[in-house]
Protein backbone atom coordinates (compact mmCIF):
# COMPACT_ATOMS: atom_id res chain seq x y z
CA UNK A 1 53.49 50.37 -23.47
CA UNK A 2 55.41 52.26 -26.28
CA UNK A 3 56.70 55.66 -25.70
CA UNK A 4 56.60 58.35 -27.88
CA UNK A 5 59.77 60.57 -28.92
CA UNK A 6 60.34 64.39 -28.00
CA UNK A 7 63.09 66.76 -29.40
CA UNK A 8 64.28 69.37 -27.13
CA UNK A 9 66.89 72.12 -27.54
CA UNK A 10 69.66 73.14 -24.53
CA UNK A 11 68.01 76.33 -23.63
CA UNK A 12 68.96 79.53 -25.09
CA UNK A 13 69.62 81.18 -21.88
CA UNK A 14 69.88 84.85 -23.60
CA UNK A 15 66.58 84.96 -23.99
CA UNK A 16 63.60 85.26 -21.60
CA UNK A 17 61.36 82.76 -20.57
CA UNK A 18 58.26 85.51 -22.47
CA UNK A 19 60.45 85.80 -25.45
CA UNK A 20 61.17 82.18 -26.00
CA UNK A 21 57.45 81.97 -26.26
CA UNK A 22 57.63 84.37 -28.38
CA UNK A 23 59.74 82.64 -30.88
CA UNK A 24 57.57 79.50 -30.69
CA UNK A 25 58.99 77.87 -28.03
CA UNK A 26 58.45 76.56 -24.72
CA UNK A 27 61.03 76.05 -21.64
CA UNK A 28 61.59 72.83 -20.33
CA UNK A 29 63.05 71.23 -16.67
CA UNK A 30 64.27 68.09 -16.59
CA UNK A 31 64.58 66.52 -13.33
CA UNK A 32 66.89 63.72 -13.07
CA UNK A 33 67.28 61.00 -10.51
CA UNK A 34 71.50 60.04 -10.68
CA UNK A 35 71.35 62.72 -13.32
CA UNK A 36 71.73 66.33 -13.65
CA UNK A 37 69.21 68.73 -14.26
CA UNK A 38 68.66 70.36 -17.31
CA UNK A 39 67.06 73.35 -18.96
CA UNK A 40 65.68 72.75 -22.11
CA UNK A 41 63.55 74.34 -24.81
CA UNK A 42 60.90 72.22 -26.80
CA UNK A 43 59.30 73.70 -30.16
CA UNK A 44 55.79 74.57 -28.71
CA UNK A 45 53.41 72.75 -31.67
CA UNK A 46 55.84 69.53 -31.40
CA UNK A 47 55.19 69.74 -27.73
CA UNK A 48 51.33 70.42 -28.54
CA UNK A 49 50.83 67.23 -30.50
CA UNK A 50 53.00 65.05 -28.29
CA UNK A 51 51.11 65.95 -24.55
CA UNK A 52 47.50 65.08 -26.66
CA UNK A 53 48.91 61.94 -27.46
CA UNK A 54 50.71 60.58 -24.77
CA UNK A 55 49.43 63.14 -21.43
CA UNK A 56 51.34 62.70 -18.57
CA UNK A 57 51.22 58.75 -18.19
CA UNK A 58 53.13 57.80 -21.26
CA UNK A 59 56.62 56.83 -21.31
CA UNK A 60 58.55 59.87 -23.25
CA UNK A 61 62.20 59.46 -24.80
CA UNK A 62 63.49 62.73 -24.48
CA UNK A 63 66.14 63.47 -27.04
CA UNK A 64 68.46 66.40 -26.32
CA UNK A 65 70.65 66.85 -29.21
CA UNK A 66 73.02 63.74 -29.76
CA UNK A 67 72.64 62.44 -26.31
CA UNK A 68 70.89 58.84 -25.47
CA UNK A 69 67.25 59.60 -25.57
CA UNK A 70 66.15 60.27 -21.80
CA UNK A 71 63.37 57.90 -20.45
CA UNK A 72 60.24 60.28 -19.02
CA UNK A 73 57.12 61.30 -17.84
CA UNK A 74 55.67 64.67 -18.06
CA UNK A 75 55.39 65.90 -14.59
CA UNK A 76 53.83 69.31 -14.70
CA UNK A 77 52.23 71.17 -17.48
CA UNK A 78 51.48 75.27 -16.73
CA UNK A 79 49.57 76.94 -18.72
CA UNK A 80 48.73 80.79 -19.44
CA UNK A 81 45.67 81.73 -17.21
CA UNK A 82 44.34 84.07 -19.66
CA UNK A 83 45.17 82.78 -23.42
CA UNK A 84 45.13 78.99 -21.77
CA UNK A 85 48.70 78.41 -24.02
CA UNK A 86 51.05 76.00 -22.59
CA UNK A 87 53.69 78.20 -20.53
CA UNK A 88 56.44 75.63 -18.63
CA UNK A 89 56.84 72.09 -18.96
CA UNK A 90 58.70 69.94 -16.60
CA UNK A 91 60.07 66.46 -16.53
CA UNK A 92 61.13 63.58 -14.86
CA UNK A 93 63.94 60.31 -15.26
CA UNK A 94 62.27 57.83 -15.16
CA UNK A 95 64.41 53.96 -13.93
CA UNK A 96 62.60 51.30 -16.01
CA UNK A 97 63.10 49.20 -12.64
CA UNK A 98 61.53 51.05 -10.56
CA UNK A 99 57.74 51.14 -10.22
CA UNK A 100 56.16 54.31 -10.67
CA UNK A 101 53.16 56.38 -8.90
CA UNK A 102 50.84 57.69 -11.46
CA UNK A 103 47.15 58.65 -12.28
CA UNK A 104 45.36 57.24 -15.08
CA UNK A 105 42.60 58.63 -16.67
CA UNK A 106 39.21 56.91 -17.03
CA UNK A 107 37.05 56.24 -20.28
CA UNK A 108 33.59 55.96 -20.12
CA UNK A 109 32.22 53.93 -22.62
CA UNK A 110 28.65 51.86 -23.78
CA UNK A 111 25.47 53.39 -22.74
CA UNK A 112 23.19 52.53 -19.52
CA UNK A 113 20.01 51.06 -19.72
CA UNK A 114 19.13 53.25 -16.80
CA UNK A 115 19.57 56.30 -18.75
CA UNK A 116 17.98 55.27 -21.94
CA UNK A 117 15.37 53.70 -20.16
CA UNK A 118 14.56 54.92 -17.16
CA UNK A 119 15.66 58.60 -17.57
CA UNK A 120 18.21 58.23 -14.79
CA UNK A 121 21.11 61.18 -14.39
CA UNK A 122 24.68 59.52 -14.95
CA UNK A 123 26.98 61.11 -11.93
CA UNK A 124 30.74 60.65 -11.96
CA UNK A 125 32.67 60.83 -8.77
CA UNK A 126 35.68 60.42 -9.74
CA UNK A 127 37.66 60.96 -14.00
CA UNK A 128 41.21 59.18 -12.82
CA UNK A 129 42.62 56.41 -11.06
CA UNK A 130 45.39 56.15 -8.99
CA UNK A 131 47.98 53.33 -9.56
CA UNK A 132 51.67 51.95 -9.56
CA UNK A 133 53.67 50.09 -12.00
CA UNK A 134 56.48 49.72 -13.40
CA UNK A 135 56.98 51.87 -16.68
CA UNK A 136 56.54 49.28 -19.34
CA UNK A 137 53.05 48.28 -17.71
CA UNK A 138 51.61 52.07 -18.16
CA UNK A 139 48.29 52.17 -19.69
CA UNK A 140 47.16 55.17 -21.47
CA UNK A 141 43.50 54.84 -19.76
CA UNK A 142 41.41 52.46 -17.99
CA UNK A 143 37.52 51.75 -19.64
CA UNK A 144 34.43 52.21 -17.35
CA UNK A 145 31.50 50.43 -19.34
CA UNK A 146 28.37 51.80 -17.84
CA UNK A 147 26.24 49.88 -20.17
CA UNK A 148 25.81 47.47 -16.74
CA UNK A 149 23.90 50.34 -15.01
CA UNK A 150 20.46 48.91 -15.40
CA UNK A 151 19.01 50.05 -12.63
CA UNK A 152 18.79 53.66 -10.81
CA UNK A 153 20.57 53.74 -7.41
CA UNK A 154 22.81 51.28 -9.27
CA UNK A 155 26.67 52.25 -8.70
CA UNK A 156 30.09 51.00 -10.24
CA UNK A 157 32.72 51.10 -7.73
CA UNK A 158 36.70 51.28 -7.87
CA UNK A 159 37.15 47.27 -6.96
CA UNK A 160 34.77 46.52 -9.94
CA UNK A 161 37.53 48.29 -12.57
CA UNK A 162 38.63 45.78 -15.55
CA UNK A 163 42.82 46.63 -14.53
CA UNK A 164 45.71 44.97 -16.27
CA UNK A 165 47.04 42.29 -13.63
CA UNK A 166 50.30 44.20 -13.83
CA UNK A 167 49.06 47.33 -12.02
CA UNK A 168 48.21 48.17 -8.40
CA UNK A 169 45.55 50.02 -7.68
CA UNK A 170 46.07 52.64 -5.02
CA UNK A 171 42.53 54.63 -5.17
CA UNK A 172 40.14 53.41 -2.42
CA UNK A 173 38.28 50.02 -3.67
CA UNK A 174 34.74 50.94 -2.09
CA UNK A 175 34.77 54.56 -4.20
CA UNK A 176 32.06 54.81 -5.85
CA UNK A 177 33.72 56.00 -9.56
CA UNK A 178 29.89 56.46 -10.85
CA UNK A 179 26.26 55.61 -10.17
CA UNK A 180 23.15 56.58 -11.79
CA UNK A 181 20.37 58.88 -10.12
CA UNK A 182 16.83 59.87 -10.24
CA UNK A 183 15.26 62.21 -12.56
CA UNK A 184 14.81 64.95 -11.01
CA UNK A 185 10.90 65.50 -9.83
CA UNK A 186 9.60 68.56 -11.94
CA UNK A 187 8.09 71.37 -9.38
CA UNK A 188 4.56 71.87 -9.75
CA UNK A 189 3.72 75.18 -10.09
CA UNK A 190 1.02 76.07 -7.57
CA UNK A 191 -2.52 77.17 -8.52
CA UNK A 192 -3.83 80.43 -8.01
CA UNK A 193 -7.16 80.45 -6.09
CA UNK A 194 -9.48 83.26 -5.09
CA UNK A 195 -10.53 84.10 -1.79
CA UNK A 196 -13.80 83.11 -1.04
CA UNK A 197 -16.25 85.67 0.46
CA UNK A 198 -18.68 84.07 2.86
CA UNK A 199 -22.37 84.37 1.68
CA UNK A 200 -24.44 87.70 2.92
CA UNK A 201 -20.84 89.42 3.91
CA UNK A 202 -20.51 91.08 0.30
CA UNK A 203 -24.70 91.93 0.07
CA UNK A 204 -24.16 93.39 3.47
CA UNK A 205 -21.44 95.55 2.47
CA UNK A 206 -23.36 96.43 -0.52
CA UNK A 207 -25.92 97.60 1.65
CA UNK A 208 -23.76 99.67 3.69
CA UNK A 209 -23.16 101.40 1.01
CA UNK A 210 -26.37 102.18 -0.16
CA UNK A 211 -27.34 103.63 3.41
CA UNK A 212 -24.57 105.58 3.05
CA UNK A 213 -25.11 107.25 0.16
CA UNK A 214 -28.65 107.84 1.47
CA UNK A 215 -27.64 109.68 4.40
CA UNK A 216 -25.05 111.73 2.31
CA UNK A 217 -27.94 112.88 -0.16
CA UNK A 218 -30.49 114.02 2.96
């Protein structure tokens, strides 16, 4: 896989983490394994563009001013719970020997017969997979054609996954990742019916009624 590049700053330590995001920044940790740790500060929209692209199962060389670029993943993104603006970022060395424990995400793609057909409800279980490789084998995503979901009560399951020889699966093999279901059976609404008087009750009422007013008018 090829990794993407990342500037970052030393962090400006006279300032606050709020008013570093106030100048358009963001503050970095860098985690390192036989390395120090770092505090950094990455220019938020560089940051932005870079996290869309590669998310956090991309190799990253992470250049801090002059230094030998830094190989990376992003570990940890936190972001603002009201504006939803990235807020902290953190990373970690990554050894290019050493396999790594990762989630991938999972790309639905093609269109089931089931669906188009049959009116069946597409369900996903599960949006990621969880592997191991080493860091050159990292794969930005893993496809899930569904166009083989003919049938309803049809399922595609984690051992079914198309996965680069290179990488170890680690999620369950039997998990169902997504299945088509039933159309849901439309309720129907129940009819109104009127009560039905048995025959000589309402004439005899009637007739009460007339006696009645007899009696009142003697």
């Amino acid at each position: 896989m090829d990794s993407v590049t990342l500037n970052a700053l030393k962090r400006d330590t006279s300032l606050s983490a709020k008013q570093l995001r106030y100048e358009g920044f963001i503050p970095v940790e860098f985690y390192g394994e036989n390395l120090p740790n770092q505090s950094l500060q990455i220019e938020y929209q560089t940051f932005r563009k870079v996290y869309i692209q590669a998310g956090k199962n991309t190799l990253v060389d992470l250049v801090v001013g002059e230094a030998k670029p830094l190989k990376v993943l992003i570990h940890d993104v936190q972001f603002e719970p009201v504006s939803g603006t990235i807020a902290h970022v953190d990373f970690i060395n990554i050894r290019m020997d050493k396999e790594v424990h990762t989630n991938v995400p999972l790309e639905f793609i093609g269109e089931s017969p089931a669906i188009k057909n049959l009116g069946g409800i597409l369900m996903t279980n599960i949006d990621e997979l969880e592997i191991k490789c080493l860091p050159k084998d990292l794969i930005h995503s893993i496809k899930v054609d569904i166009s083989i979901l003919e049938n309803l009560h049809t399922s595609i399951h984690v051992k079914d996954l198309q996965v680069p020889a290179e990488i170890t699966v680690l999620s369950e093999p039997e998990q169902v990742v997504v299945s088509v279901i039933p159309p849901r059976a439309e309720e129907e609404e129940p009819v109104a019916t009127e009560a039905v008087v048995p025959e000589g009750e309402g004439a005899a009422k009637e007739g009460e009624g007339d006696n009645q007013g007899a009696e009142k008018k003697e």
